[in-house]
N, C-alpha and C. Protein backbone atom coordinates (compact mmCIF):
# COMPACT_ATOMS: atom_id res chain seq x y z
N UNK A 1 158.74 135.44 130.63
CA UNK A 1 157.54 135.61 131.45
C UNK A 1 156.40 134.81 130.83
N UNK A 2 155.16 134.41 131.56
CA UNK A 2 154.31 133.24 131.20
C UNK A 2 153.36 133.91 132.39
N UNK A 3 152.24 134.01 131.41
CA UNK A 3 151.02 134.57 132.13
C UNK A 3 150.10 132.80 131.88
N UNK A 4 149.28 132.30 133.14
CA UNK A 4 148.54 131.12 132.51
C UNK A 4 147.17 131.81 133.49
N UNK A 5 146.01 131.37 132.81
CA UNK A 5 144.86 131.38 133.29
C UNK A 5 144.00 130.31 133.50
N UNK A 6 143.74 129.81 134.41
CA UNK A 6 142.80 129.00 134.32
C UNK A 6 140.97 128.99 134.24
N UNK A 7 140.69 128.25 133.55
CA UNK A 7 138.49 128.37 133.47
C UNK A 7 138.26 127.08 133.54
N UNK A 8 137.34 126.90 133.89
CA UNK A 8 136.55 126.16 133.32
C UNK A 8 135.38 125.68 135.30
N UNK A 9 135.87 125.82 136.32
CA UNK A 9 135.58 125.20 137.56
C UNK A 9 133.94 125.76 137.66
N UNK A 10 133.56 125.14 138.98
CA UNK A 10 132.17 125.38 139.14
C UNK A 10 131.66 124.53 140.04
N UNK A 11 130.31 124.45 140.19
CA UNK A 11 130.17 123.43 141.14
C UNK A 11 129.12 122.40 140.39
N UNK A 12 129.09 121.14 140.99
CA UNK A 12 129.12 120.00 140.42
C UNK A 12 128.23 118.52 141.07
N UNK A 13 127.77 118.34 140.84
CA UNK A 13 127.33 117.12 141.74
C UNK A 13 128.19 115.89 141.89
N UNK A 14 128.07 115.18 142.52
CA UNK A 14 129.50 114.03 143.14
C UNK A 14 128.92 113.04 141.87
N UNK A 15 129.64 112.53 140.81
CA UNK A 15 129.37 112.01 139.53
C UNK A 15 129.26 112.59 138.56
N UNK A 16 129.53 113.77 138.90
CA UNK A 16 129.45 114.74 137.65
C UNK A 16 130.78 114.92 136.62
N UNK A 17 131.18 116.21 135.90
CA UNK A 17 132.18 115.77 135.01
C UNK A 17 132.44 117.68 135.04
N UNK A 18 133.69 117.96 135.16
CA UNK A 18 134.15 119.27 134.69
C UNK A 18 135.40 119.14 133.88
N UNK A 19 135.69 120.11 132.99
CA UNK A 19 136.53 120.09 132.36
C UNK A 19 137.18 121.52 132.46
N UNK A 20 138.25 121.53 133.05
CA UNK A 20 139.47 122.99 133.23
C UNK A 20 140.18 122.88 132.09
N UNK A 21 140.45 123.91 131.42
CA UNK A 21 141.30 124.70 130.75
C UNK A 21 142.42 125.40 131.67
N UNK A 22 144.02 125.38 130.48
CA UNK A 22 144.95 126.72 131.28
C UNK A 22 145.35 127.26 129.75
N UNK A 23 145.13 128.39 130.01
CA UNK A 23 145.22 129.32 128.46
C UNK A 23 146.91 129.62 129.20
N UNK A 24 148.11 130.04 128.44
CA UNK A 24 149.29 130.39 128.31
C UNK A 24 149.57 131.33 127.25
N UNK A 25 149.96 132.50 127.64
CA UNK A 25 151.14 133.12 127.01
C UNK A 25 152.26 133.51 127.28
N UNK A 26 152.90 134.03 126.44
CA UNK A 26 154.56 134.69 126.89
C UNK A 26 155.51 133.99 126.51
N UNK A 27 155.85 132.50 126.31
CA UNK A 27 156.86 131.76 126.26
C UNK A 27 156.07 130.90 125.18
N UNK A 28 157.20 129.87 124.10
CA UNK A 28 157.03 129.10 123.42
C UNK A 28 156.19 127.92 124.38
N UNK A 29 155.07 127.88 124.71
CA UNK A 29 154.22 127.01 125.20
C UNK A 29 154.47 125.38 125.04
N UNK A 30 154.99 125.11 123.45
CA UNK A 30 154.93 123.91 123.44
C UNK A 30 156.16 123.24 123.87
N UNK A 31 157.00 124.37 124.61
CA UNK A 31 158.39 123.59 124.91
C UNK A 31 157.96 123.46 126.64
N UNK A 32 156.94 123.58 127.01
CA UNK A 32 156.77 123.74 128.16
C UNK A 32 155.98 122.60 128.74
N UNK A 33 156.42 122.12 130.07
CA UNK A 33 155.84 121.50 131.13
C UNK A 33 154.55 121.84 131.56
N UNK A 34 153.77 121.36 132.07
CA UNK A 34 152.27 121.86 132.24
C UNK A 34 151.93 120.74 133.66
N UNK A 35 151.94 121.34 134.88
CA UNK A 35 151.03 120.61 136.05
C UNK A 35 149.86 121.37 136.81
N UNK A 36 148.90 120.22 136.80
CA UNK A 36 147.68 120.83 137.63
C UNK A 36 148.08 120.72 139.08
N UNK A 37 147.39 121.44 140.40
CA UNK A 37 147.41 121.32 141.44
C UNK A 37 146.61 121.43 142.20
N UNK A 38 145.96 121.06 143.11
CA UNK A 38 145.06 121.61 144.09
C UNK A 38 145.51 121.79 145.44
N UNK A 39 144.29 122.85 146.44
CA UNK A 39 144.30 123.23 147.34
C UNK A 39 143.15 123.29 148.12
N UNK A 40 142.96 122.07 149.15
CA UNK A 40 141.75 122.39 149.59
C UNK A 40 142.25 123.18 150.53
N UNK A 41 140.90 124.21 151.58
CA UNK A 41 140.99 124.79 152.96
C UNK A 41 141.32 124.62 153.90
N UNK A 42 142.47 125.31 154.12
CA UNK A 42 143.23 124.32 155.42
C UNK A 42 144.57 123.46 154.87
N UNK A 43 144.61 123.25 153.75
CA UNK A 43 145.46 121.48 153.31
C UNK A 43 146.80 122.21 152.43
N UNK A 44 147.73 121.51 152.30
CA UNK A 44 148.95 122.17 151.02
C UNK A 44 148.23 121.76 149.99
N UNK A 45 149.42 122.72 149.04
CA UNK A 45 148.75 122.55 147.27
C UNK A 45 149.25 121.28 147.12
N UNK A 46 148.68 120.78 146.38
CA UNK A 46 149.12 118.97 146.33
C UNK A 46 149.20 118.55 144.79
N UNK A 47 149.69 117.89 144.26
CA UNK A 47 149.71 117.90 143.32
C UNK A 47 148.77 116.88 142.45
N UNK A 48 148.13 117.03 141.18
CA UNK A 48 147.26 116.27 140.64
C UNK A 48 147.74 115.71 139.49
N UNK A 49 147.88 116.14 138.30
CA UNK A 49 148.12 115.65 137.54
C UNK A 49 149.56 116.73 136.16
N UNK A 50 150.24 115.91 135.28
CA UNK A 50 151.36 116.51 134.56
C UNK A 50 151.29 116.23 133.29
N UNK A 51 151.41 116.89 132.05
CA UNK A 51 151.93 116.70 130.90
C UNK A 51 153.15 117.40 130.58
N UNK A 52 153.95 116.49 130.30
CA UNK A 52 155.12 116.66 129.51
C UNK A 52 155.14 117.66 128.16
N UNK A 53 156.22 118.27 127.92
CA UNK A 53 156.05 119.00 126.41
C UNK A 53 156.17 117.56 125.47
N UNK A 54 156.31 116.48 125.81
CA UNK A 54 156.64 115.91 124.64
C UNK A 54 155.13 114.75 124.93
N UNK A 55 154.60 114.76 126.17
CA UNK A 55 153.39 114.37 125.78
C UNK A 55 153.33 113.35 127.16
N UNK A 56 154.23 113.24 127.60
CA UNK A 56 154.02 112.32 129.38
C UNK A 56 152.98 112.66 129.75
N UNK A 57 152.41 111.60 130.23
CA UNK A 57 151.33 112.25 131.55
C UNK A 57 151.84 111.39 132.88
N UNK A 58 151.35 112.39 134.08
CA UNK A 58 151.50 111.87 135.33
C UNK A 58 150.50 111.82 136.19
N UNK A 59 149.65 110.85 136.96
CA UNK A 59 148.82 111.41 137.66
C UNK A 59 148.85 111.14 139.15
N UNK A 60 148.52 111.70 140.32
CA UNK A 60 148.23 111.44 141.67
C UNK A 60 147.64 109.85 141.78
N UNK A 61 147.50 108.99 142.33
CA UNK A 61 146.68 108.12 142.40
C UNK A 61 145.39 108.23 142.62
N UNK A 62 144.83 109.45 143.58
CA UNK A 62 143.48 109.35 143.56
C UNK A 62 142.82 109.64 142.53
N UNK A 63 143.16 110.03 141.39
CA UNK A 63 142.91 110.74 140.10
C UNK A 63 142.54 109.68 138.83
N UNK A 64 143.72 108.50 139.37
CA UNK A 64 143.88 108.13 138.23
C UNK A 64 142.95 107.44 137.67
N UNK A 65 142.32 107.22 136.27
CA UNK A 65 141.32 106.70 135.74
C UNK A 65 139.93 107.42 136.12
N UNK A 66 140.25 108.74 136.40
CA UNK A 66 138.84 109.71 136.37
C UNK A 66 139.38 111.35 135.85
N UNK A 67 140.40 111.40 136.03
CA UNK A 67 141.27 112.69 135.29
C UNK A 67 141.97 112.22 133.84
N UNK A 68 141.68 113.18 133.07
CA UNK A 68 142.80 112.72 132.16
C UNK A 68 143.46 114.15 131.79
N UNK A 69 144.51 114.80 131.41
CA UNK A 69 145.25 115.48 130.90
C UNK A 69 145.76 116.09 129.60
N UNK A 70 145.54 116.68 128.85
CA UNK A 70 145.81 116.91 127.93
C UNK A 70 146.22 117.97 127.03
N UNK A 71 146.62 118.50 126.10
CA UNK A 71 147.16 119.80 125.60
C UNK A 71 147.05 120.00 124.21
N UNK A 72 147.08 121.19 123.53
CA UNK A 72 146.49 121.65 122.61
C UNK A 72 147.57 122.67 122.46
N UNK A 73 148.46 122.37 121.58
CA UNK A 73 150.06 123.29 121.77
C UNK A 73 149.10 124.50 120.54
N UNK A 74 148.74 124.26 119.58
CA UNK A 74 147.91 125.11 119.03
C UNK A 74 147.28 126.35 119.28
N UNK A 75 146.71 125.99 120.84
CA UNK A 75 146.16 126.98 121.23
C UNK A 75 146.63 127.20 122.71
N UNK A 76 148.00 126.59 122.59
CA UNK A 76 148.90 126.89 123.98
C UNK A 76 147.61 127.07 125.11
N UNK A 77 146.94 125.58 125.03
CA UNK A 77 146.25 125.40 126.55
C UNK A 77 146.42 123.85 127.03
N UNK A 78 146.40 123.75 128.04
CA UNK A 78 146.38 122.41 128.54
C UNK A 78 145.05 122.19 129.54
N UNK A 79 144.70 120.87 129.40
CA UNK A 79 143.25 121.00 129.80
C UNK A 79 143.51 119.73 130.75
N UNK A 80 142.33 119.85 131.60
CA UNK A 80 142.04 118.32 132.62
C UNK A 80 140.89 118.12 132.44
N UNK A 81 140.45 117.18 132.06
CA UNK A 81 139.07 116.46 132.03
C UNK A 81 138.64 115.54 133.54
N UNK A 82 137.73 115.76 134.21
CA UNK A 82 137.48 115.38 135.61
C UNK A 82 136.13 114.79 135.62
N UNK A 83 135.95 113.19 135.37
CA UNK A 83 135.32 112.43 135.54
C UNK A 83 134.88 111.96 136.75
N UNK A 84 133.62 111.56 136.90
CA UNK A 84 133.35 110.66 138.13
C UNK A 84 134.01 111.42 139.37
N UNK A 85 133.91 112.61 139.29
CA UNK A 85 133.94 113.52 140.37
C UNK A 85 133.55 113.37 142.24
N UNK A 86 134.16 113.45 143.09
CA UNK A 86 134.00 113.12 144.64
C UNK A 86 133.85 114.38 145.42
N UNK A 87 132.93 114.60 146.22
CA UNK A 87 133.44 115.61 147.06
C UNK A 87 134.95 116.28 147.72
N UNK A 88 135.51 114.90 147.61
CA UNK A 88 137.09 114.90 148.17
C UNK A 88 137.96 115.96 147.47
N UNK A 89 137.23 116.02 146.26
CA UNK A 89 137.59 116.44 144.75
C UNK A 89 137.67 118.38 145.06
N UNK A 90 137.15 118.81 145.47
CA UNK A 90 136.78 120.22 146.38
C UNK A 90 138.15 120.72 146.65
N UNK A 91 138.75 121.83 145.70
CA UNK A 91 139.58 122.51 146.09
C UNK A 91 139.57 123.45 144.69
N UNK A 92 141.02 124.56 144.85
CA UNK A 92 140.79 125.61 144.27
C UNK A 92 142.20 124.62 143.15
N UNK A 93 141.78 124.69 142.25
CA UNK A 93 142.71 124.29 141.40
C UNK A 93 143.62 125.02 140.08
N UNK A 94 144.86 125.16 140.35
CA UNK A 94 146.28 125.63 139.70
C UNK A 94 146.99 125.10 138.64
N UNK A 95 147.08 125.53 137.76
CA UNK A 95 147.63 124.98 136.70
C UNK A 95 149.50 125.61 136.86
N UNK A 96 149.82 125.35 136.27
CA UNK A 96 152.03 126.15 136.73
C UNK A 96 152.37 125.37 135.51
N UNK A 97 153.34 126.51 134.97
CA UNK A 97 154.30 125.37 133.71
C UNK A 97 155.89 125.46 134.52
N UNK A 98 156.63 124.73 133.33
CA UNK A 98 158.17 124.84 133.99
C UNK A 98 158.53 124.53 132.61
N UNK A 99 160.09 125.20 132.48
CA UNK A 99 160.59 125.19 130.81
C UNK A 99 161.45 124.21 130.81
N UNK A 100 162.09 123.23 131.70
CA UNK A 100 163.09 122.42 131.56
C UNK A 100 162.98 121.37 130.64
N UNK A 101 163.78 120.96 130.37
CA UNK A 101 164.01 119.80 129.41
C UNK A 101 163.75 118.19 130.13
N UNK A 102 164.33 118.02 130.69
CA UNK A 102 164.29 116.37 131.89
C UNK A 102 162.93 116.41 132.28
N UNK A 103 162.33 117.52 133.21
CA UNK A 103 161.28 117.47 134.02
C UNK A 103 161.22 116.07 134.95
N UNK A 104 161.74 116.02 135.84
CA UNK A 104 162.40 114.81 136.52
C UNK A 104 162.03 114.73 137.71
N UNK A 105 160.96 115.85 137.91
CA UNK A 105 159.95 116.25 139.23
C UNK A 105 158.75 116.85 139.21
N UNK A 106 158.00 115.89 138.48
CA UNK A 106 156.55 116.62 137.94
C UNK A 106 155.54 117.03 139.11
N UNK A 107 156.22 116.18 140.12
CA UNK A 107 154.98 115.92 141.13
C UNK A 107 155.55 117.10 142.20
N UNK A 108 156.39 117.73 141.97
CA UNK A 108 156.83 118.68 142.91
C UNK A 108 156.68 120.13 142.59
N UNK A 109 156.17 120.69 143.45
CA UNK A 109 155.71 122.43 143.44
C UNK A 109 156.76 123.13 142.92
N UNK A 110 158.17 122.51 143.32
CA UNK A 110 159.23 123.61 143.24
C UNK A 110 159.69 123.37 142.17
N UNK A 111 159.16 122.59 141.07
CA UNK A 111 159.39 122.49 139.68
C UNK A 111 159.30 123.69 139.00
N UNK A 112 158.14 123.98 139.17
CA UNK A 112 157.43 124.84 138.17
C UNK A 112 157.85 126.63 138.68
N UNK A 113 157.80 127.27 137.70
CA UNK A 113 158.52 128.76 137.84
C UNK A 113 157.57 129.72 137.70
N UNK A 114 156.01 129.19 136.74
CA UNK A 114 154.52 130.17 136.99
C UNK A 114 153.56 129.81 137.18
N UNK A 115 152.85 130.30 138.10
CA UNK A 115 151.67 129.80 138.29
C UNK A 115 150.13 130.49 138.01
N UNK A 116 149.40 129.87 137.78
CA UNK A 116 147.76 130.90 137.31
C UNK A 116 147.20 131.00 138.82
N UNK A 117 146.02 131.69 138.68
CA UNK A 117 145.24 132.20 140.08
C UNK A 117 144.28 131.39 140.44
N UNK A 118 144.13 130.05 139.53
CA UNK A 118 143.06 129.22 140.21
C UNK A 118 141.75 129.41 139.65
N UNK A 119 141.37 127.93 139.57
CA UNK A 119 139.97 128.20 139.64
C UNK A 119 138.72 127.07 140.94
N UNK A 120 138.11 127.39 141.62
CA UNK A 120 137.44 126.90 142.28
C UNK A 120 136.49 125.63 141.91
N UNK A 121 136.52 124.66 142.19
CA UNK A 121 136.14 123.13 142.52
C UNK A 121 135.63 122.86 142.87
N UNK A 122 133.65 122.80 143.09
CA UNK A 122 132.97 122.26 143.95
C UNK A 122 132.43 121.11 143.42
N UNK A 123 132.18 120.48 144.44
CA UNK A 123 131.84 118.90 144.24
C UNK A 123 130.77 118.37 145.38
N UNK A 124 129.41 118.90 145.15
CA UNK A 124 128.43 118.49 146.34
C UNK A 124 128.19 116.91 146.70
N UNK A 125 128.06 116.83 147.49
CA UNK A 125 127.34 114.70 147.66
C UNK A 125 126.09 114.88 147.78
């Protein structure tokens, strides 16, 4: 079992910068997969960005070169740093791990086996 929480969201001006945290317990964390996700109103959870336990990153294209990804096996959290922020950017955002070894589908929902409750994303223009 794997409890993850996510913090860090809020609202933001369009150029602004937030940084999410996902705190993890329950399972050896650092053997674990780590993907962010979002959900705007109305839209599927979509996927944003991935770190590997061994340190991959993956990102969406709209992301890329304004998100970066990262983890802190130490303190079994994985974080997203969110640069140069867009309104587009506006959704409730999910962090999920998965324990596999390959991870050979980062970008897919049905990877991952837990998920946290989100934290909310605003991004005014």
């Amino acid at each position: 079992q794997v409890q993850l929480v996510e913090s860090g969201g809020g609202l933001v001006q369009a150029g602004g910068s937030l940084r999410l945290s996902c705190a993890a317990s329950g399972r050896t964390f650092s053997r674990n997969n780590v993907g962010w996700f979002r959900q705007a109103p109305g839209k599927e959870r979509d996927f944003v960005a991935a770190i590997s336990w061994s340190g991959s990153t993956y990102y969406t294209d709209s992301v890329k070169g304004r998100f970066t990804i990262s983890r802190d096996n130490a303190k079994n959290t994985v974080y997203l740093q969110m640069n140069s922020l867009k309104p587009e950017d506006t959704a409730v955002y999910y962090c999920a791990t998965d324990g596999s070894t390959l991870f050979s589908r980062p970008t897919v929902r049905g990877t991952y086996d837990y998920w946290g409750q989100g934290t909310q994303v605003t991004v005014s223009s």
